[in-house]
Protein backbone atom coordinates (compact mmCIF):
# COMPACT_ATOMS: atom_id res chain seq x y z
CA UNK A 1 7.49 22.21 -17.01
CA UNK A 2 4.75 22.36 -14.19
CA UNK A 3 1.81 23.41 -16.50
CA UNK A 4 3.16 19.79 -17.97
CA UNK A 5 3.36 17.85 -14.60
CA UNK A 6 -0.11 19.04 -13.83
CA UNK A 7 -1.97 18.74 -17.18
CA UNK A 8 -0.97 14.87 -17.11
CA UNK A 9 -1.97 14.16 -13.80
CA UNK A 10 -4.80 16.40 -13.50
CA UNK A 11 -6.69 14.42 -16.49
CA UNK A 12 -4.74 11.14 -15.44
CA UNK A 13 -7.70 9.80 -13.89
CA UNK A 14 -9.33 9.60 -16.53
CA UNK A 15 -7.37 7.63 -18.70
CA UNK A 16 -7.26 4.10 -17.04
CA UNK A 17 -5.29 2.21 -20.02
CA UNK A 18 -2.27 4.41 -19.09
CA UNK A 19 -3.24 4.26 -14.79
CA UNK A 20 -3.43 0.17 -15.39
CA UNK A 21 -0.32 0.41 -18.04
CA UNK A 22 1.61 1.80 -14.86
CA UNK A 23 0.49 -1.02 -11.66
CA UNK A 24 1.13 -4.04 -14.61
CA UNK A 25 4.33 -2.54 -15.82
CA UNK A 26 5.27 -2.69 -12.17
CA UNK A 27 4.46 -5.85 -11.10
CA UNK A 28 5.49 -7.33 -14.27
CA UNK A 29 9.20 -5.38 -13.86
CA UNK A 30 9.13 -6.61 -10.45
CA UNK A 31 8.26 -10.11 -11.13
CA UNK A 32 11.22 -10.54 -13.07
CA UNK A 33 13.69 -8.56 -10.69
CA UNK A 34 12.21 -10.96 -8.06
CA UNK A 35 12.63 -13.82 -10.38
CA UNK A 36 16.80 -12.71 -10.63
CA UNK A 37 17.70 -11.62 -7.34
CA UNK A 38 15.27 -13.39 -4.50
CA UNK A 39 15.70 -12.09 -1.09
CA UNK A 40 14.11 -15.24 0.48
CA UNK A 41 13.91 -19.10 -1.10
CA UNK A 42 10.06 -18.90 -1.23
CA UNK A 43 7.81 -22.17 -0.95
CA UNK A 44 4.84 -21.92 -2.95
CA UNK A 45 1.94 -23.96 -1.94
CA UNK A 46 1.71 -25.14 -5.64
CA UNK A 47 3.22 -23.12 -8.17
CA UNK A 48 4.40 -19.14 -8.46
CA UNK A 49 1.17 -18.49 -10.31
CA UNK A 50 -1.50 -19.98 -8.50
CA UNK A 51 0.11 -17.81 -5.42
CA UNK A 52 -0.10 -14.90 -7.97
CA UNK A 53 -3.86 -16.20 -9.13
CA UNK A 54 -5.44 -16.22 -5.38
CA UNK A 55 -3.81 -12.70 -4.89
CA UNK A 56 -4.38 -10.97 -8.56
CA UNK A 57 -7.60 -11.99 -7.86
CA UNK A 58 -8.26 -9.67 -4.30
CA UNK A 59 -6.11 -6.87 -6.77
CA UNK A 60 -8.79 -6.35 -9.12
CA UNK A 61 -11.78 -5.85 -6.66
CA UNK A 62 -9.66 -3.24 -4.69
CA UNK A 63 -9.49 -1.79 -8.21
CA UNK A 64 -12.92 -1.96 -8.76
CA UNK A 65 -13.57 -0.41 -5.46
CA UNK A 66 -10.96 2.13 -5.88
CA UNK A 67 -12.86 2.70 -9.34
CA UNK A 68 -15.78 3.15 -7.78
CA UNK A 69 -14.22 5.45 -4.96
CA UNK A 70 -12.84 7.68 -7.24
CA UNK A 71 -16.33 9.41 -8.20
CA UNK A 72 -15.64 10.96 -4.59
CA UNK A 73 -12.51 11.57 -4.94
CA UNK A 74 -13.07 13.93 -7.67
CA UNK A 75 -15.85 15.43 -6.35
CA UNK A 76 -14.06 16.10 -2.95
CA UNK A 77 -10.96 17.37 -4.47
CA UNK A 78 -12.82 19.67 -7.04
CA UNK A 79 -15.61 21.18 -4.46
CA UNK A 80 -12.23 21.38 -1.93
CA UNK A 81 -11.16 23.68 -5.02
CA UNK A 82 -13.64 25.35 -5.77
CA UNK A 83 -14.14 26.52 -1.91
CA UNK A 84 -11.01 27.15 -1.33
CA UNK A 85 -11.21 24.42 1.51
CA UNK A 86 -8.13 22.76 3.03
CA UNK A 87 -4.22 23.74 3.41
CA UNK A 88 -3.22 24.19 -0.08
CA UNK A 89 -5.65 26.95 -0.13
CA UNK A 90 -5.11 27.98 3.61
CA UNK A 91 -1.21 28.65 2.63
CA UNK A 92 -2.32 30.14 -0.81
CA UNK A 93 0.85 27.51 -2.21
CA UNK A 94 2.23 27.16 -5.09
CA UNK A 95 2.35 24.41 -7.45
CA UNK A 96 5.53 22.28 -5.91
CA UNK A 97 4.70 23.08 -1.70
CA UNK A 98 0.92 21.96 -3.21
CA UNK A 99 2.32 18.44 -4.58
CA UNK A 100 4.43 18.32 -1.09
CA UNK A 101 1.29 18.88 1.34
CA UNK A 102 -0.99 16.82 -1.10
CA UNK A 103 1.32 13.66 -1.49
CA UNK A 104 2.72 14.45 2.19
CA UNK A 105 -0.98 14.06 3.33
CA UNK A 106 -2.10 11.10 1.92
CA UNK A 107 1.06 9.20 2.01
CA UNK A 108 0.40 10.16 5.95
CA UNK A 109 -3.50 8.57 5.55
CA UNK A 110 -2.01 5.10 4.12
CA UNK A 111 0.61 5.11 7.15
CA UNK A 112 -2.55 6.18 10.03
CA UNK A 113 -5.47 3.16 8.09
CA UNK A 114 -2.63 1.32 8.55
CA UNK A 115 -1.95 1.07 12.21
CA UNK A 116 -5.64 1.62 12.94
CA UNK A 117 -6.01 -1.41 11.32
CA UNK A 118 -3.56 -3.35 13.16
CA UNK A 119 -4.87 -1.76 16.33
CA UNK A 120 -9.12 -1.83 16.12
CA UNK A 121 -9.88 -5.80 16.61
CA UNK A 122 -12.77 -5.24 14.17
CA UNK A 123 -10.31 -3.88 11.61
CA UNK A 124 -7.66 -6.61 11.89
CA UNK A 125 -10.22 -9.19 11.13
CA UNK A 126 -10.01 -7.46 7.46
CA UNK A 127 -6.11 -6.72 7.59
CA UNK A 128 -5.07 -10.20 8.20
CA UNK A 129 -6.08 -11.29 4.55
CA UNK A 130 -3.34 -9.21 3.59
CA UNK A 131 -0.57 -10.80 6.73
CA UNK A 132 -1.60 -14.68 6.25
CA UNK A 133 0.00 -14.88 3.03
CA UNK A 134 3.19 -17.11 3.45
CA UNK A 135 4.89 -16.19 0.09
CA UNK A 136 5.42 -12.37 0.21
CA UNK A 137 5.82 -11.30 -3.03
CA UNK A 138 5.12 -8.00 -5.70
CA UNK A 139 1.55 -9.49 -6.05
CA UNK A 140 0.95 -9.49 -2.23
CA UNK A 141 1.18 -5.96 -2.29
CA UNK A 142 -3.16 -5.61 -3.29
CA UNK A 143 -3.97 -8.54 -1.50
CA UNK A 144 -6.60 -6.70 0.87
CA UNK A 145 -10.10 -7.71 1.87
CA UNK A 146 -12.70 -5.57 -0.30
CA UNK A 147 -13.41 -4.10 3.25
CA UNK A 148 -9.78 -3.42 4.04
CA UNK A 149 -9.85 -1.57 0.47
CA UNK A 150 -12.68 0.20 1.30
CA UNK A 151 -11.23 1.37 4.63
CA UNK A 152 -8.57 2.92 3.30
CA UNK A 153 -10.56 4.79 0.94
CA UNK A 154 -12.33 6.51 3.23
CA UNK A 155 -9.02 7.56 4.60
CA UNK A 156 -7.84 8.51 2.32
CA UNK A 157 -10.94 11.02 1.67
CA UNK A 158 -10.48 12.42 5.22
CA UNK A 159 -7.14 13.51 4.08
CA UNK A 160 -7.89 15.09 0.69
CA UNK A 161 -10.82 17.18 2.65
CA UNK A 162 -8.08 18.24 5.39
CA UNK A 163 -5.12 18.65 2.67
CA UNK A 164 -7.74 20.44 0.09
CA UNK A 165 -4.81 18.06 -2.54
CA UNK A 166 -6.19 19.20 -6.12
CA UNK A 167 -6.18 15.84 -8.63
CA UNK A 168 -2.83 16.29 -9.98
CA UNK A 169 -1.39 16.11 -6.81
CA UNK A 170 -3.72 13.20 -5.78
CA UNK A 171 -2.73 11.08 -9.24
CA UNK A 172 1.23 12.19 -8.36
CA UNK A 173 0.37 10.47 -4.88
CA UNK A 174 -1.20 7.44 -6.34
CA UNK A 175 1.31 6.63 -8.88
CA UNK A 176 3.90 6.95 -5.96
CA UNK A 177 1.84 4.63 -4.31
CA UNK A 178 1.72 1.95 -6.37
CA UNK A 179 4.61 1.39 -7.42
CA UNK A 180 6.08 1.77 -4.07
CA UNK A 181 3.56 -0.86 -3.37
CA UNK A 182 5.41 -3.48 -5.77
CA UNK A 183 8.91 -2.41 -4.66
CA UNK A 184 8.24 -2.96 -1.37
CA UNK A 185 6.73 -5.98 -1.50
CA UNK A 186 8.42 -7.76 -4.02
CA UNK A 187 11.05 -10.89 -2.79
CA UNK A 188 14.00 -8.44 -3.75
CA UNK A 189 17.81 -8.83 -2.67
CA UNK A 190 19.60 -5.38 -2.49
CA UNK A 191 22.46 -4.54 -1.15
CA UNK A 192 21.92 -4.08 2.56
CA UNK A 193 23.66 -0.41 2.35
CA UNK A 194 21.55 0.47 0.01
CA UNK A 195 18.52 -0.65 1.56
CA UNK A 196 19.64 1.07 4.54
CA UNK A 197 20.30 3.90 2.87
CA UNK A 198 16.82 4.48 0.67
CA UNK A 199 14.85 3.77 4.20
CA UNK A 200 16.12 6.54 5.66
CA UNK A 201 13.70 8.77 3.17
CA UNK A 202 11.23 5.87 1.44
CA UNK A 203 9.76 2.65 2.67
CA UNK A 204 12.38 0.04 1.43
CA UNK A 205 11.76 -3.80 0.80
CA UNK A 206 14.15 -5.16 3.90
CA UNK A 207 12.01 -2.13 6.14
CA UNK A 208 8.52 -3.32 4.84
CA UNK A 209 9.52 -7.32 5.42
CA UNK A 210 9.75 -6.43 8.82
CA UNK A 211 6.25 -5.66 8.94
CA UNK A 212 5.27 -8.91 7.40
CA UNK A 213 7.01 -11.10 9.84
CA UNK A 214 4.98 -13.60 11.66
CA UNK A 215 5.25 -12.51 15.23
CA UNK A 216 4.71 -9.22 17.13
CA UNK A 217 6.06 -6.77 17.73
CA UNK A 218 7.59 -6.76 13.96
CA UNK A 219 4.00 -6.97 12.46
CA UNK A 220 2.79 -3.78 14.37
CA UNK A 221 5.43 -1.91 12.81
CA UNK A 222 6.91 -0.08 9.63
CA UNK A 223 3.22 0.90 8.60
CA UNK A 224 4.08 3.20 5.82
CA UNK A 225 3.72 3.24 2.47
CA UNK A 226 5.80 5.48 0.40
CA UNK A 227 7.79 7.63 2.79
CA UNK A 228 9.49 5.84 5.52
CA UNK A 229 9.26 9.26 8.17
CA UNK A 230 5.82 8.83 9.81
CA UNK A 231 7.35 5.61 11.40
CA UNK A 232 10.59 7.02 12.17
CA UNK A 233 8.99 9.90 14.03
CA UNK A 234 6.31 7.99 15.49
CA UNK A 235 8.28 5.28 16.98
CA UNK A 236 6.90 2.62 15.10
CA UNK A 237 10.24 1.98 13.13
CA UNK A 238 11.86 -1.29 13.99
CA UNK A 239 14.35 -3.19 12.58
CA UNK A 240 15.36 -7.25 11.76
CA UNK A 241 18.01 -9.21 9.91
CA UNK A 242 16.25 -10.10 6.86
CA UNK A 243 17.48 -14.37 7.55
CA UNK A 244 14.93 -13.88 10.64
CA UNK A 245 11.96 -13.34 8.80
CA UNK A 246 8.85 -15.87 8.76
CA UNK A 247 5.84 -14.76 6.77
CA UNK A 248 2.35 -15.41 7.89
CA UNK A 249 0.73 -15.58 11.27
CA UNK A 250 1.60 -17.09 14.30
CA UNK A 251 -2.29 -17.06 15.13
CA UNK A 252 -5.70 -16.54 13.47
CA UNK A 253 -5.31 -18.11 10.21
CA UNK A 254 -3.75 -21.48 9.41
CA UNK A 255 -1.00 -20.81 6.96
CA UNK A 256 -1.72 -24.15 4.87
CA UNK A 257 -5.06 -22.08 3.92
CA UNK A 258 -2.98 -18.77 2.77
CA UNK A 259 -3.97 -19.51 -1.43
CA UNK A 260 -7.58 -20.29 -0.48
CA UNK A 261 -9.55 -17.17 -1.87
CA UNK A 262 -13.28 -18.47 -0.44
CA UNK A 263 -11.25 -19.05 2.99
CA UNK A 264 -9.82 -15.82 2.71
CA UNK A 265 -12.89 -13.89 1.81
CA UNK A 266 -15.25 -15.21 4.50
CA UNK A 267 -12.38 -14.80 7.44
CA UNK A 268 -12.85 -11.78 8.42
CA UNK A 269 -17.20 -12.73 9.55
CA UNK A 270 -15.58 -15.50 11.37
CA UNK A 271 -14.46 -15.83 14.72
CA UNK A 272 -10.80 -15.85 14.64
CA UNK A 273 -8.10 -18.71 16.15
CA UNK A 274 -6.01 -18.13 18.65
């Protein structure tokens, strides 16, 4: 069964029909969960898919940087390999405690780009693309600034050279990742016990709307992405009633401009309100 696991995802890569097959199929199932059972009654500027337009739009050039990023990925992971470089190879581990350290490790890079972000003024400039949207939905999920995106990449480097992660355990991590990315994002009502009880081990959508709500200290908190433990042990785990939540900013960018994509890109060079 492992020689399976790892033959797909080792060569997963390089098959990007069945890597783009996976992120539509999940914002596409998502869409129409969202569609049935809304968390919040959302007010689109125009309609549901010029919101999902301006923001599938910032999703394809993280792609295509991701795309790009991925020459070094390989290369890092293979010469990692072939060196015997980083703590899969320290710990001589098997194929399962490899997966664990590899996915534990970068799941551990999205939560630290994440509050760097939040916390490096330069940084936030980027971020904020991703906060001013006032309709959180599954396609806010790869809203980012191409230099948000390529921010994280290079976290997410640093991590594969500490972690040594071989590709199979990178591709496991980064089909976690996205569609974690659509759950937890996506306007979703479940049952509040439930949500409880899945972010108590994974990032859950009532946990990650906390992070989207308008005013601090809710925004600087519940950074992670797949696993909900580097913010329960770090102390940046907080909760709110779901009927609380705003979405947006209470400062820097005017929410009436949240769908404009030239707006959006050239934010970040600009000096910011507020």
């Amino acid at each position: 069964m492992w020689n399976t696991i790892i033959e797909h995802f080792q060569t997963l890569e390089q098959r990007p029909l069945e890597r783009m097959a996976i992120l539509v199929g999940g914002l596409l199932f998502f869409w129409i969960i969202e569609g049935a059972i809304p968390l919040l009654p959302l007010r689109y500027k125009r309609t549901r898919l010029r919101h999902a337009g301006v923001n599938l739009i910032f999703t394809v050039i993280h792609l295509i940087i991701h795309t790009f990023l991925a020459i070094f990925i390989i290369k890092l992971s293979d010469w990692c390999r072939d060196s015997g470089f980083g703590l899969v190879y320290w710990f001589n581990s098997g194929v399962l405690v490899t997966i664990l350290i590899g996915v534990l490790a970068l799941d551990f890079s999205s939560w630290l780009v994440h509050l760097v972000m939040h916390k490096v003024p330069l940084l936030w400039r980027f971020h904020l693309i991703h906060h001013s949207d006032t309709n959180v939905d599954v396609t806010t999920g790869l809203r980012h600034h191409p230099g948000d995106s390529l921010l994280r990449g290079i976290f997410f480097l640093l991590l594969i050279f500490f972690s040594g992660a071989p590709m199979y355990s990178v591709m496991i991590y980064q089909t976690l990742v996205v569609l974690s990315t659509a759950f937890t994002h996506a306007n979703i009502s479940l049952p509040k016990k439930l949500d409880k009880a899945l972010s108590y081990i994974v990032v859950s959508p009532d946990m990650h709307k906390v992070h989207h709500h308008w005013k601090q200290p809710y925004t600087d908190s519940n950074y992670g992405a797949v696993f909900s433990i580097w913010d329960r042990l770090l102390g940046t785990f907080r909760k709110l009633d779901t009927k609380n939540i705003r979405y947006g900013l209470d400062r820097y960018y005017p929410d009436e401009k949240d769908e404009d994509f030239v707006s959006l890109m050239k934010k970040p060079f600009q000096k910011l309100d507020g």
